[in-house]
C-alpha atoms as a PDB file:
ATOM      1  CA  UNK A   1     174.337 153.004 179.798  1.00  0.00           C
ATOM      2  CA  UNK A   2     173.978 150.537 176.993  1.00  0.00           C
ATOM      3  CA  UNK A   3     174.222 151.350 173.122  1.00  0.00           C
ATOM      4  CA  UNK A   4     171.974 154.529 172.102  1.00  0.00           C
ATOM      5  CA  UNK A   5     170.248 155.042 168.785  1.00  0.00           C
ATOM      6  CA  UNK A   6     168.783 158.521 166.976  1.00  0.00           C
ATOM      7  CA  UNK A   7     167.373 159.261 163.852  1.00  0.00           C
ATOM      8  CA  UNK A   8     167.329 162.510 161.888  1.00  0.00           C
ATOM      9  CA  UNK A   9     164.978 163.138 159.035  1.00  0.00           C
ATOM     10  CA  UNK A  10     165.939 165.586 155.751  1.00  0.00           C
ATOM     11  CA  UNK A  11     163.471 167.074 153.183  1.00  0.00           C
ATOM     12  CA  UNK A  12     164.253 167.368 150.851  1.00  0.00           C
ATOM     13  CA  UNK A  13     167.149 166.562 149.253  1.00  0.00           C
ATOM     14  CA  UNK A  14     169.155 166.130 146.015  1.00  0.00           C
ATOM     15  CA  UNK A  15     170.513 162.641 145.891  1.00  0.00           C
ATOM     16  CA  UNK A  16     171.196 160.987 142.839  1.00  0.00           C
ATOM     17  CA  UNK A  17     169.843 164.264 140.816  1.00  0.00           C
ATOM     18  CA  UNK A  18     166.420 163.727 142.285  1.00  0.00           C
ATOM     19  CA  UNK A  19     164.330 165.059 145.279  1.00  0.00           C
ATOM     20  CA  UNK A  20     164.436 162.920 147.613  1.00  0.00           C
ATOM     21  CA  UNK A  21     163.585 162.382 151.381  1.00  0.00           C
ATOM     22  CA  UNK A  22     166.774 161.040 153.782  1.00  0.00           C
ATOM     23  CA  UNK A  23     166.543 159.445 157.383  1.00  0.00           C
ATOM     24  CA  UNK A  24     170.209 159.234 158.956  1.00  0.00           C
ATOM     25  CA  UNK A  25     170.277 156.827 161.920  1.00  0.00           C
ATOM     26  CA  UNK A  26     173.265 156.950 164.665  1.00  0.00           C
ATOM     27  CA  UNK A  27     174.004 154.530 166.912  1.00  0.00           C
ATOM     28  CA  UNK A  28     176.540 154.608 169.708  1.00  0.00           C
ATOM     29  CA  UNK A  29     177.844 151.822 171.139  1.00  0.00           C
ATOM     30  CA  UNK A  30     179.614 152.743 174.388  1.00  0.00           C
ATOM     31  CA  UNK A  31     182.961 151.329 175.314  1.00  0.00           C
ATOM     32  CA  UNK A  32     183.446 148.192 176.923  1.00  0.00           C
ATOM     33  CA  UNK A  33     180.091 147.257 176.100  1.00  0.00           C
ATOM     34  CA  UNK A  34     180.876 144.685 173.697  1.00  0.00           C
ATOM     35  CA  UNK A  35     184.774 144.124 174.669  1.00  0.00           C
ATOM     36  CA  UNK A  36     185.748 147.675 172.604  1.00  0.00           C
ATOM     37  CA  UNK A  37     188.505 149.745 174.711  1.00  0.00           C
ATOM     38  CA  UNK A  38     186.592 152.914 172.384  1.00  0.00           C
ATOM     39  CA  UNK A  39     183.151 154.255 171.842  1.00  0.00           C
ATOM     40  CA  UNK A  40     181.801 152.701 167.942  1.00  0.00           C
ATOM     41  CA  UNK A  41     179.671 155.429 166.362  1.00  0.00           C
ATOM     42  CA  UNK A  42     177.507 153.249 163.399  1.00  0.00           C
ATOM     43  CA  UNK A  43     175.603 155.749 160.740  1.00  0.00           C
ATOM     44  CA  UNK A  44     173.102 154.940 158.355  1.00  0.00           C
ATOM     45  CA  UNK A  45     171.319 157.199 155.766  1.00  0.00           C
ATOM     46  CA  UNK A  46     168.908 156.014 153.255  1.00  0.00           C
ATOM     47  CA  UNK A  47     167.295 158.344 150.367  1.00  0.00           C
ATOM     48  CA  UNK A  48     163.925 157.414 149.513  1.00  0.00           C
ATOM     49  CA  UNK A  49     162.544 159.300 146.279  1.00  0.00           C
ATOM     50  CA  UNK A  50     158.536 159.843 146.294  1.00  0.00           C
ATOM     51  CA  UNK A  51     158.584 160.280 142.622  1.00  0.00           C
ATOM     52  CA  UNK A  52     160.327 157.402 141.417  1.00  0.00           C
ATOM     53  CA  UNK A  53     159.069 155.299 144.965  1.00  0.00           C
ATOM     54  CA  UNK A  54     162.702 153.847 145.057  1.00  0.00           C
ATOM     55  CA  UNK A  55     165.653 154.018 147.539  1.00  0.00           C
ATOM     56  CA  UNK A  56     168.433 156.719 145.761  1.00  0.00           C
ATOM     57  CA  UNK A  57     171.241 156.279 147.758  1.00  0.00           C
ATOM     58  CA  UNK A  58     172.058 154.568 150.733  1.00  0.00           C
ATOM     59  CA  UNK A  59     175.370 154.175 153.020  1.00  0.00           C
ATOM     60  CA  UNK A  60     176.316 152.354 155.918  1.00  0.00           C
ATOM     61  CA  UNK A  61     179.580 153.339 157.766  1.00  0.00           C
ATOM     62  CA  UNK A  62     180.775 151.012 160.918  1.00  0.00           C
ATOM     63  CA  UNK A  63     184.261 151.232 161.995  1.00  0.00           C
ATOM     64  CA  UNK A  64     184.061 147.411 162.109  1.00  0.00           C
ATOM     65  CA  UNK A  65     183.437 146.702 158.895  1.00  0.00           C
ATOM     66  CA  UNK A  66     183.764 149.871 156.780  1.00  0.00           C
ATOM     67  CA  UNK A  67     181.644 151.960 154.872  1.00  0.00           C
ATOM     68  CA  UNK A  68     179.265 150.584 152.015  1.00  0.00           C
ATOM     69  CA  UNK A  69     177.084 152.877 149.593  1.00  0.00           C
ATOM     70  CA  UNK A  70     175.013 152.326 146.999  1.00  0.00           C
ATOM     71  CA  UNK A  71     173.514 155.183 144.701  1.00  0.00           C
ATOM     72  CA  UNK A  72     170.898 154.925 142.087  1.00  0.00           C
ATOM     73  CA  UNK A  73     172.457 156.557 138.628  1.00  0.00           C
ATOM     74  CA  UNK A  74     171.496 157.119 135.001  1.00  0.00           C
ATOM     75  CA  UNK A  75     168.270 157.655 136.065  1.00  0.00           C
ATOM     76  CA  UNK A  76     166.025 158.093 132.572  1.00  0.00           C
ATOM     77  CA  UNK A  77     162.714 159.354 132.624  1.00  0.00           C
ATOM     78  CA  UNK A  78     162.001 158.781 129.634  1.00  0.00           C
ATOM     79  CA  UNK A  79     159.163 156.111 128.221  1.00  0.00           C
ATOM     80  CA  UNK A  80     160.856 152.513 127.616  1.00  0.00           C
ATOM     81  CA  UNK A  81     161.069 151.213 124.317  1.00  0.00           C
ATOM     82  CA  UNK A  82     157.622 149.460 123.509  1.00  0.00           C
ATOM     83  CA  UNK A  83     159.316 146.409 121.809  1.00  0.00           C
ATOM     84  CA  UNK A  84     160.266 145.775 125.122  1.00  0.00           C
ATOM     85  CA  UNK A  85     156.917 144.510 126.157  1.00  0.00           C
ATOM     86  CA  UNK A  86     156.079 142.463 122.945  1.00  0.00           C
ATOM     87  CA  UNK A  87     155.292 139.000 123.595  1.00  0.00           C
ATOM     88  CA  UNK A  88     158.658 137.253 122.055  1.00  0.00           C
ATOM     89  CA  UNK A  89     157.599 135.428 118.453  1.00  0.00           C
ATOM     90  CA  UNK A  90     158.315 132.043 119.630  1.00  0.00           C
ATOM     91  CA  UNK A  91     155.703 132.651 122.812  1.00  0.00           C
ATOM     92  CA  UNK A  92     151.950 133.179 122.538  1.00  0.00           C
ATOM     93  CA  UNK A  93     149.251 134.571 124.814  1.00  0.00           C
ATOM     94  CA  UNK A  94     146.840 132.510 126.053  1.00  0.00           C
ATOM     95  CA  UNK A  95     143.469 133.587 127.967  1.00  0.00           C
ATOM     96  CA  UNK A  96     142.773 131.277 130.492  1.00  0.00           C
ATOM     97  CA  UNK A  97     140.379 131.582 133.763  1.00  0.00           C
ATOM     98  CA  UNK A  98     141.492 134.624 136.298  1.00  0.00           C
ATOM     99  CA  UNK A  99     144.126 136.115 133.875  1.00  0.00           C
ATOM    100  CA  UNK A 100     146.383 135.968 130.962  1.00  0.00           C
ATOM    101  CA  UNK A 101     149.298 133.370 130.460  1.00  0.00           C
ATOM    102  CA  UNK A 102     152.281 133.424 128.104  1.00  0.00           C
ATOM    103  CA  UNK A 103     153.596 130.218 127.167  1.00  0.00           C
ATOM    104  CA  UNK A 104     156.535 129.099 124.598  1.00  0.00           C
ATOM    105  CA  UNK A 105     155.081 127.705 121.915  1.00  0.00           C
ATOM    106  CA  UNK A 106     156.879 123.805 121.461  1.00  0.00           C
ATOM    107  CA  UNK A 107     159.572 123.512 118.514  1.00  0.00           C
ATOM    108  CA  UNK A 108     158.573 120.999 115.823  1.00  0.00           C
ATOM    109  CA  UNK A 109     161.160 118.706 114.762  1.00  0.00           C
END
């Protein structure tokens, strides 16, 4: 019969304290058709916020390998500091043709 694969699709959801949209894919690999004496049932979900347009939360279980998740937390909403995007003091901005371009300015010694 050969190995089968479905997908299910869930909106929305609340991963990771967010709404977000989740696909779960299946697939079944039958046995004996890779040398297994059992059936191998792989699932994958993946949570895909629209807001934030990042994966949430994701997990992978094969019986092969185990399972693996990974999940987005401390999400903050908030504004980031604005002394984050200052040009460091030892850098300066330069205008040059097509764009902008921050250099390190050269240490006298």
């Amino acid at each position: 019969m050969g190995t089968v694969t479905n997908a299910e699709h869930f909106w929305p959801g609340g991963a990771a304290a967010v709404v977000a949209e989740g696909t779960r894919t299946t697939t079944a690999i039958p046995a004996g058709e890779m040398g297994n004496d059992r059936p191998i049932e792989i699932v994958s979900e993946r949570w895909l916020s629209p807001e934030l347009q990042t994966v949430v939360m994701t997990r992978h279980n094969d019986p092969r390998f185990g399972e693996t998740t990974y999940r987005l937390t401390n999400i903050v909403r908030a504004e980031p500091p604005r002394p984050l995007f200052d040009v460091p003091p030892d850098y300066q901005v330069k205008e040059i043709k097509g764009g902008v371009r921050i250099i390190r300015e050269e240490r006298k010694r």
